[in-house]
Protein backbone atom coordinates (compact mmCIF):
# COMPACT_ATOMS: atom_id res chain seq x y z
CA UNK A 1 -226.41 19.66 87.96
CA UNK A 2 -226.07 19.41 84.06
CA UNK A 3 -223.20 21.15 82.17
CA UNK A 4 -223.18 24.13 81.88
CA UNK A 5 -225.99 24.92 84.40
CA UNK A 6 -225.38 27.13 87.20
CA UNK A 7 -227.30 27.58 90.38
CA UNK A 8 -227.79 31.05 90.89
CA UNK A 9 -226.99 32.39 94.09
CA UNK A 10 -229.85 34.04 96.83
CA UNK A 11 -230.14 36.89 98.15
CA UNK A 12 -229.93 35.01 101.33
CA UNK A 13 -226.60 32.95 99.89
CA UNK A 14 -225.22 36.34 98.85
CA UNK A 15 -225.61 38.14 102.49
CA UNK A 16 -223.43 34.94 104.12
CA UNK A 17 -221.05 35.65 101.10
CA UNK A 18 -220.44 39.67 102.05
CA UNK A 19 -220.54 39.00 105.94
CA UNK A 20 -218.01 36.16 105.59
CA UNK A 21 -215.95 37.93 103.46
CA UNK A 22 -216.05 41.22 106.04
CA UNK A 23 -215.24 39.18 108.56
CA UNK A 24 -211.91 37.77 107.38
CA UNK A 25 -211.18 41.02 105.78
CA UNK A 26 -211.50 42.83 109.04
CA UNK A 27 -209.29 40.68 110.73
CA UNK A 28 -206.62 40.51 108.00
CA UNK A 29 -206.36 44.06 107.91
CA UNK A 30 -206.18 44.54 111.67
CA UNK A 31 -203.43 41.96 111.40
CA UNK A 32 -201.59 43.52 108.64
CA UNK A 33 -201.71 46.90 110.21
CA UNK A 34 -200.42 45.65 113.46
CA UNK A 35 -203.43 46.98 115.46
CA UNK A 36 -202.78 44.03 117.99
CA UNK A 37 -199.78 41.67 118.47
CA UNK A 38 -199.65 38.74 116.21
CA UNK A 39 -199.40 36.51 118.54
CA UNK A 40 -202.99 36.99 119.38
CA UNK A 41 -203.98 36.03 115.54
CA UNK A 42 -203.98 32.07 114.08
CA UNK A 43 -203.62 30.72 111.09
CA UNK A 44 -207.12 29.56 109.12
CA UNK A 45 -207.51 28.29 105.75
CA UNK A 46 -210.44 30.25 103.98
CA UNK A 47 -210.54 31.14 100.26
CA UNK A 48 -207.69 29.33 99.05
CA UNK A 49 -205.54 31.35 101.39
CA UNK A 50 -203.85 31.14 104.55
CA UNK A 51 -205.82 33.92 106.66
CA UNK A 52 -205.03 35.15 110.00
CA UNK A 53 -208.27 35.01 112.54
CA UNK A 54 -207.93 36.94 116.03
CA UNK A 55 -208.24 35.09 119.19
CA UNK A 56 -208.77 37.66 121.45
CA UNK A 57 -212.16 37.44 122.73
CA UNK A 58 -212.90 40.71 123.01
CA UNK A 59 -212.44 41.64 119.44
CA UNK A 60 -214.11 38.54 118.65
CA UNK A 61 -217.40 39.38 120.54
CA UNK A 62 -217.23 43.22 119.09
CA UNK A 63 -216.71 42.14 115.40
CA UNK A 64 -219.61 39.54 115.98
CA UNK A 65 -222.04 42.02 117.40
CA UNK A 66 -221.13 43.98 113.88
CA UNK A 67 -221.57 41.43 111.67
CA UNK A 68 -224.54 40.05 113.11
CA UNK A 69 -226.43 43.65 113.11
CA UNK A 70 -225.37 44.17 109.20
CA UNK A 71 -226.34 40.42 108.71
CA UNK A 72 -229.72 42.08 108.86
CA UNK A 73 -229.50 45.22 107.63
CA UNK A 74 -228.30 43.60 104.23
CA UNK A 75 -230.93 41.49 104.52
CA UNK A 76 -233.12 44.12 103.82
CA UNK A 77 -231.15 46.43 101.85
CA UNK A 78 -229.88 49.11 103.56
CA UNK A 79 -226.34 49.25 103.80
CA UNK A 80 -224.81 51.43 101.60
CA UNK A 81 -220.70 50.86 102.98
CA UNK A 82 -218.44 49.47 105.70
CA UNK A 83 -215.66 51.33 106.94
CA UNK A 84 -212.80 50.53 109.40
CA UNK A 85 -210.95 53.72 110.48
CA UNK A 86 -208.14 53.84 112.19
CA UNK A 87 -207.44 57.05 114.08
CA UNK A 88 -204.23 58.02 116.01
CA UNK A 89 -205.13 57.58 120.13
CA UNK A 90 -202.69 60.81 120.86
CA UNK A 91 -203.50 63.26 118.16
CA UNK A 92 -207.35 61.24 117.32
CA UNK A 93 -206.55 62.41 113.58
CA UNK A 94 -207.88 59.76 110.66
CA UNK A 95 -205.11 57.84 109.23
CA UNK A 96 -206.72 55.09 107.19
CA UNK A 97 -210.35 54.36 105.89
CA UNK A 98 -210.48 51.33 104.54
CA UNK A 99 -214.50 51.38 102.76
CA UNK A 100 -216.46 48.62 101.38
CA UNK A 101 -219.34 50.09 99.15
CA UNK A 102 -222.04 47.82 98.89
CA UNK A 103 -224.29 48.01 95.93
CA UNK A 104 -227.42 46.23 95.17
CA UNK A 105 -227.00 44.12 91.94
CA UNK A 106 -230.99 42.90 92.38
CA UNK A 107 -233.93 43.94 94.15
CA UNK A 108 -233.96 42.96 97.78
CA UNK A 109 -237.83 41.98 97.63
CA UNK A 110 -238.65 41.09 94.01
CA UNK A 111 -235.64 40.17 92.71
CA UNK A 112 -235.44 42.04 89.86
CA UNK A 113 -232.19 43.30 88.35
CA UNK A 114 -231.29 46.79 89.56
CA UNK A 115 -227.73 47.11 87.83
CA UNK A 116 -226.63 45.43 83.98
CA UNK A 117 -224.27 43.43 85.89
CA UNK A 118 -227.12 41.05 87.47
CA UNK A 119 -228.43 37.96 86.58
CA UNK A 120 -224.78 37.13 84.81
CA UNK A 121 -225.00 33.54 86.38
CA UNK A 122 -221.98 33.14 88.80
CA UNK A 123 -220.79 29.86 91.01
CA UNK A 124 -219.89 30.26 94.40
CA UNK A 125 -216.39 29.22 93.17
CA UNK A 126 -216.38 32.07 90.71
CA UNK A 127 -217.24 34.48 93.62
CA UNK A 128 -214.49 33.05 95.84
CA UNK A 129 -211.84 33.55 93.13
CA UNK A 130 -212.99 36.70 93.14
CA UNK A 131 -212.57 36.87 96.61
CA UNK A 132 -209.22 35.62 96.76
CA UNK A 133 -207.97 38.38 94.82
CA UNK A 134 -208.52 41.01 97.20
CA UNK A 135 -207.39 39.07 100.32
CA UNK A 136 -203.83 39.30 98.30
CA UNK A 137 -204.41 43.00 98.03
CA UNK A 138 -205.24 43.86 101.52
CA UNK A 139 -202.05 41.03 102.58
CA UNK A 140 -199.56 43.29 99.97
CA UNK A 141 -200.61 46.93 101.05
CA UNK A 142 -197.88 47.10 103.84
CA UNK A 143 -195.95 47.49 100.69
CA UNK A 144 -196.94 50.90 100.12
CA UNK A 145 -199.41 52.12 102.95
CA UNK A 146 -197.53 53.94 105.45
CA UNK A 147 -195.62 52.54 108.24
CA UNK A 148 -197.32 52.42 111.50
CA UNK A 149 -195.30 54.05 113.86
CA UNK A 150 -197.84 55.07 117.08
CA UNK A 151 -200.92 53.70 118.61
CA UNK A 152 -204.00 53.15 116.54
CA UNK A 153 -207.56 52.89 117.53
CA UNK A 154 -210.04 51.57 115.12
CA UNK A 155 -213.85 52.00 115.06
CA UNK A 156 -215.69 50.21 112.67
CA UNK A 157 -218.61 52.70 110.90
CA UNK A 158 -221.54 50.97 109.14
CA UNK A 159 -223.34 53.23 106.47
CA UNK A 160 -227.32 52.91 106.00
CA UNK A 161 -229.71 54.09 104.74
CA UNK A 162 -232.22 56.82 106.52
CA UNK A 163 -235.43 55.04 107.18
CA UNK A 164 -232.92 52.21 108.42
CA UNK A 165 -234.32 50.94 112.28
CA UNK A 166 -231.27 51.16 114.35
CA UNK A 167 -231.15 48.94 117.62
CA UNK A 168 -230.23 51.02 120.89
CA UNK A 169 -226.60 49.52 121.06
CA UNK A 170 -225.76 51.40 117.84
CA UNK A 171 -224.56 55.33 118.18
CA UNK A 172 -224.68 57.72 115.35
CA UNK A 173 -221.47 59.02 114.36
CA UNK A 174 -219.60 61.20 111.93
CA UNK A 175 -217.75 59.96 108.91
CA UNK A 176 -214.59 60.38 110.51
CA UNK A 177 -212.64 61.32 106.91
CA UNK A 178 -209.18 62.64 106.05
CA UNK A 179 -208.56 66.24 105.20
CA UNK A 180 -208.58 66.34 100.96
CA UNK A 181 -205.31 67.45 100.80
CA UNK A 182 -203.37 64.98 102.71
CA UNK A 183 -205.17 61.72 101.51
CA UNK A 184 -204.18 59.16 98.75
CA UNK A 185 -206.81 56.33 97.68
CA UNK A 186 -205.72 52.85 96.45
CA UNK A 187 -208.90 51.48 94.72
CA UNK A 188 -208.70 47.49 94.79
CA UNK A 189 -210.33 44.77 93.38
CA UNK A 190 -214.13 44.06 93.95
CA UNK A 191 -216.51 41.06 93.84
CA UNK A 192 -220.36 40.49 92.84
CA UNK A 193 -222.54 37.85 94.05
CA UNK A 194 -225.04 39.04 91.21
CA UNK A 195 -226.98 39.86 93.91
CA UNK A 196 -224.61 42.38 95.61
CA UNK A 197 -221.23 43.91 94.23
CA UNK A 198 -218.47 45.40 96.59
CA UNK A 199 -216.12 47.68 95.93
CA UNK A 200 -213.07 47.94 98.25
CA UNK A 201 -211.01 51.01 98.67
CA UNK A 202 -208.36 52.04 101.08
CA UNK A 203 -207.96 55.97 102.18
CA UNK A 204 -204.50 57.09 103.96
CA UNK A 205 -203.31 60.38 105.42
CA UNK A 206 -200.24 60.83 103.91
CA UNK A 207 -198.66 64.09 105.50
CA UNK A 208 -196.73 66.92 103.71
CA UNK A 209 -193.22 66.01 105.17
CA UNK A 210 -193.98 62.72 104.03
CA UNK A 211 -192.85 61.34 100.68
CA UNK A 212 -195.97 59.48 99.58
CA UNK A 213 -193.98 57.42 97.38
CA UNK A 214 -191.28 56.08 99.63
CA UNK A 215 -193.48 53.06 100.79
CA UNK A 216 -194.02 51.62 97.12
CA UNK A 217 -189.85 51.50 96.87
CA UNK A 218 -190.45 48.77 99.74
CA UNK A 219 -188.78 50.98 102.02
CA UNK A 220 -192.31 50.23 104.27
CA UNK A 221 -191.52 46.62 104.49
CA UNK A 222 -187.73 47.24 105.81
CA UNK A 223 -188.80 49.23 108.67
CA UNK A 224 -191.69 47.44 109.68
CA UNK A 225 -190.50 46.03 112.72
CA UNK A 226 -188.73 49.22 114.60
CA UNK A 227 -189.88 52.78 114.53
CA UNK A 228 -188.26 55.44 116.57
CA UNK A 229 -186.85 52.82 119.06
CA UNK A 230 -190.35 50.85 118.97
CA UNK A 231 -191.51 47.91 117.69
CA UNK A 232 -194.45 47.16 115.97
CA UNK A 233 -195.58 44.52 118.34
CA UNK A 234 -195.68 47.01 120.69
CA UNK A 235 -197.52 49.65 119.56
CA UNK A 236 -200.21 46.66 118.52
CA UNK A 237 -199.87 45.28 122.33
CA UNK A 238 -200.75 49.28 123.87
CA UNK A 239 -203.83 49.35 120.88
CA UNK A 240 -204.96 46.48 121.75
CA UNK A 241 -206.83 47.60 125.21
CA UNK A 242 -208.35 50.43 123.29
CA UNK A 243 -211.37 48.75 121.87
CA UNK A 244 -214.78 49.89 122.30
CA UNK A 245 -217.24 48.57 123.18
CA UNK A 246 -219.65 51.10 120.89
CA UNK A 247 -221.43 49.99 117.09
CA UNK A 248 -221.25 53.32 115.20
CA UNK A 249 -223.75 53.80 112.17
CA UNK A 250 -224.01 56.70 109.53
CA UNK A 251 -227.26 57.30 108.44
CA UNK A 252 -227.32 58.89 104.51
C-alpha cells in the first residue's frame, strides 16, 4: 500500500467490526455490572485492552445465537439498535438500558453514501482506537452508575426494522424502558466504520430516595463489594442461573 493510501473498509469488513465489538462489549458490561461471578470471566487481550470474556457456556452459546442472527440482519440493513436491559428478578422493574444505535453510513446494496460522514477513508486501526475509547467508558461507569445491590436479569433486545424476516427462535417483545422521571442517560463515545456508525448510550433508574449524584463522588466504587450484608459476587452467583434461553426482537 502506498502512503497515504487507505483501503477502505466493506460493508462485509464493517459487519465483523460491529459484531466483534458487541460481543466484547456485552461481556464487559455483564462483568462490570456483576451479573455473574468473576470468577467465571478471563482475561483476553482485544483492542489494546485487557477485556474480560465469560466462560460459562451457557452465556456463551446465548450471546452466539445473538450475534450470529444480527450478523445477518446487518448484513442487510435492518438493525436499527442493540439493547441489554437489565431488570430486577423480584420487583422485574428496568434498571439499566444500555443501547447501541446503529446507523447506516452507506447504502447496504449500492454503496452509496447515505450520511456526510461516509466515504471519509478510515483504517481498521483508526476504527479500533475508536473502539478502545469506549471499552474505557463502559470499564469506568461503576464510577457513577448505581451500585448493584439485588439480583439482575438481563435480556438482550435487538431492534429491526418492519419488513425484517425473523427466524422462529426470535420472540417479539416490548421495549422494556424506564419510567421518564426516574431515568438519567450517560451518552458515550461512538465509532464509524464509514460504513456503519454506533452510538452507545447507557439508561439507569435512578429512584427518588436516591441521590443521583452520590455515585460520581466514588462513593459507588467503596461499596461495591458489600450491600446490605451481601456481596456482589453473590448476587452475580444467584443471576447467573437466570438466563434465558429466548432472542427478543423489536420490530419499528
Amino acid at each position: 500500500m502506498t502512503a497515504g493510501h487507505r483501503a477502505e473498509i466493506t460493508l462485509r469488513g464493517s459487519v465483523e467490526v460491529i459484531t466483534e465489538f458487541f460481543h466484547y462489549a456485552l461481556n464487559n458490561i455483564l462483568y462490570q455490572r456483576c451479573v455473574y461471578p468473576a470468577s467465571l470471566f478471563r482475561q483476553e487481550k482485544k483492542y489494546g485492552l485487557s477485556l474480560m470474556v465469560t466462560q460459562d457456556e451457557k452465556l456463551q452459546e446465548y450471546l452466539t445465537s445473538v450475534l450470529s442472527q444480527m450478523d445477518k440482519w446487518l448484513t442487510a440493513g435492518h438493525v436499527q439498535r442493540l439493547v441489554l436491559v437489565f431488570v430486577s428478578a423480584a420487583t422485574k422493574e428496568v434498571r439499566e438500558r444500555w443501547t447501541f444505535n446503529v446507523q447506516q453510513e452507506r447504502d447496504a446494496v449500492t454503496g452509496a453514501p447515505v450520511m456526510s460522514s461516509a466515504g471519509s477513508g478510515k483504517t481498521l486501526k483508526d476504527v479500533t482506537r475508536e473502539i478502545q475509547g469506549i471499552m474505557r467508558q463502559i470499564t469506568a461507569s461503576v464510577s457513577f452508575l448505581p451500585v448493584v445491590d439485588e439480583i439482575l436479569a438481563f435480556d438482550l433486545l435487538v431492534y429491526c426494522a418492519k419488513e425484517t424476516h425473523v427466524p422462529r427462535a426470535w420472540e417479539d417483545s416490548a421495549p422494556l424502558c424506564i419510567p421518564m422521571r426516574n431515568q438519567q442517560d450517560v451518552r458515550l463515545a461512538s465509532f464509524s466504520t464509514t460504513v456503519h456508525r454506533v452510538d452507545t448510550m447507557v439508561t439507569y433508574r435512578c429512584d427518588d430516595d436516591v441521590e443521583g449524584d452520590a455515585s460520581m463522588l466514588g462513593i459507588a466504587e467503596e461499596n461495591k463489594s458489600v450491600n446490605n450484608g451481601k456481596s456482589s459476587e453473590t448476587y452475580a452467583a444467584e443471576a447467573g442461573s437466570m438466563l434465558s434461553d429466548k432472542m427478543d426482537v423489536v420490530l419499528n
